[in-house]
Protein backbone atom coordinates (compact mmCIF):
# COMPACT_ATOMS: atom_id res chain seq x y z
CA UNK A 1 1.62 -21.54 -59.20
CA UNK A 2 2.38 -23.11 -55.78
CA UNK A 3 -1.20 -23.14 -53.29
CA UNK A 4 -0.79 -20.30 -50.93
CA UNK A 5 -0.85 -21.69 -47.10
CA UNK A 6 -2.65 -20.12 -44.10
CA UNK A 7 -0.19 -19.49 -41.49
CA UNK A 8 -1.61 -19.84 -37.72
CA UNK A 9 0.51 -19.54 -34.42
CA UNK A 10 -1.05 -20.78 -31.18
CA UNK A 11 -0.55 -19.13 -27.96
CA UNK A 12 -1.06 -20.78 -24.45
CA UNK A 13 -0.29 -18.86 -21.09
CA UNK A 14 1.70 -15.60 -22.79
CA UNK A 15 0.94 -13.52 -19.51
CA UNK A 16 1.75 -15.67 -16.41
CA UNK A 17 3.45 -12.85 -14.61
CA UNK A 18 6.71 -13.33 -12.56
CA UNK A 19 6.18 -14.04 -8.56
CA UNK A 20 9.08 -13.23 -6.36
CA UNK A 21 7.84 -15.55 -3.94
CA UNK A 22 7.79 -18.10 -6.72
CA UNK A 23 10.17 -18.05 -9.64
CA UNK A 24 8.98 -20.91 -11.92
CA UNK A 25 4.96 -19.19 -11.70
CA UNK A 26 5.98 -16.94 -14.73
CA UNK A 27 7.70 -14.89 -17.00
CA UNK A 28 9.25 -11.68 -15.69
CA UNK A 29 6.39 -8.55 -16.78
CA UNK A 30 9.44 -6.96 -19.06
CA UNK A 31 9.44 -10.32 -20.78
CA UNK A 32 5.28 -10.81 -20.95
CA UNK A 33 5.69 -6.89 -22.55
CA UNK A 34 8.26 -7.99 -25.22
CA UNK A 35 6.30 -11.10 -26.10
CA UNK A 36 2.89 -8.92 -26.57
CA UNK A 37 4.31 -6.28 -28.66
CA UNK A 38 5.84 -9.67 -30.85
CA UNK A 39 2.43 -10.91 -30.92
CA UNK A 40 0.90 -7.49 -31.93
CA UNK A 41 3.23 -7.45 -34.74
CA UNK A 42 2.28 -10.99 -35.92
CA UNK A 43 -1.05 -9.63 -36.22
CA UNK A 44 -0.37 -6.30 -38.31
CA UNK A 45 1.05 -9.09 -40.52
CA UNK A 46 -1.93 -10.70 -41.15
CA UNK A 47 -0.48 -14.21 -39.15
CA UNK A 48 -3.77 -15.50 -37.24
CA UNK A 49 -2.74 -16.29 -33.18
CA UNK A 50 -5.11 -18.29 -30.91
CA UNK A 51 -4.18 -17.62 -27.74
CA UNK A 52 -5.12 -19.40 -24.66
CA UNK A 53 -5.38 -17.29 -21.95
CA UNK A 54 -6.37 -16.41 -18.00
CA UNK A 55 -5.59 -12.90 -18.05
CA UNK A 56 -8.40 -11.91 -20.21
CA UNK A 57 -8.12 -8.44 -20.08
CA UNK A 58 -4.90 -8.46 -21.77
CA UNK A 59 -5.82 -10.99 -23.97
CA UNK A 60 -8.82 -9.25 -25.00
CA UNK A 61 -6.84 -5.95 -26.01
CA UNK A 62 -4.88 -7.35 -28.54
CA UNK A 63 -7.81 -9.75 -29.80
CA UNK A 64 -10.17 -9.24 -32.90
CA UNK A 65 -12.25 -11.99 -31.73
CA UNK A 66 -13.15 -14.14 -28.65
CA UNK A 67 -14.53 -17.20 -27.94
CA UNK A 68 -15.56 -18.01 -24.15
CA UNK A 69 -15.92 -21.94 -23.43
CA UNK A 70 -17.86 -22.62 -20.01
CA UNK A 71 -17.83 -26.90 -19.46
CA UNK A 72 -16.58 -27.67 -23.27
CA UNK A 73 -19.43 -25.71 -24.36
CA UNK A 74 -18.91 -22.05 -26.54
CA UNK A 75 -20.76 -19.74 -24.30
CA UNK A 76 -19.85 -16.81 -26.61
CA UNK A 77 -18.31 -16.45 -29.86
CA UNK A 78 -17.97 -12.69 -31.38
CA UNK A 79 -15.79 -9.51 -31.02
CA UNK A 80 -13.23 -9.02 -28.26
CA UNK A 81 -14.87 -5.27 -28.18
CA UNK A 82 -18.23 -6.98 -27.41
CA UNK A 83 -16.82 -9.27 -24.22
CA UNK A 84 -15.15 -5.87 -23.02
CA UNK A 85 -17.93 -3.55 -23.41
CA UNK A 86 -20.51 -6.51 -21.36
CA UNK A 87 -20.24 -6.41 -17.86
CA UNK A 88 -22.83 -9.23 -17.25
CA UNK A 89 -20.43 -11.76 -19.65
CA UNK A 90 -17.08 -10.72 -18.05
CA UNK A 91 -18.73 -11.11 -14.80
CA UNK A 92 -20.38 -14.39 -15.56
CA UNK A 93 -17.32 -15.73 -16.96
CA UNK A 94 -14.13 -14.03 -16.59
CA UNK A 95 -15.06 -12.65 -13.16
CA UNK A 96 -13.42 -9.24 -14.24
């Protein structure tokens, strides 16, 4: 029986919005849409995603977890539910 391997897909920047003033900031919002409904997808099949990720908001809705680095240190390391019901943390260190 062959070993079964962990599959793992990493995620950097998924919702860098398009700017009109500024093609090359982003992808177009119908695009960012498409790519998180993929992504929720991956995760009803069990495929673990790390995402990397300045919108936080979005990132936290279709999160489990969350892990918040301040300096190269983990500040935070628990449920996405917890960062989004703590206004002190987002405010601390996702200024939302």
């Amino acid at each position: 029986m062959e070993p079964q391997l962990e599959k793992l897909l990493l995620v950097c920047q998924v919702n860098n919005k398009y700017n009109p003033l500024n093609a090359y900031e982003g992808l177009a919002p119908v695009i960012v849409d498409e790519i998180e409904k993929t992504l929720n997808v991956i995760k009803e099949q069990g495929i673990t995603t790390i995402t990397v990720e300045q919108n936080a908001v979005r990132a936290l809705e279709l999160a489990d977890r969350s892990v918040i680095l301040d300096t190269g240190s983990v500040v935070f390391d628990g449920t996405a539910k917890e960062v989004l019901d703590n206004a002190e943390l987002r405010a601390e260190y996702l200024a939302i």
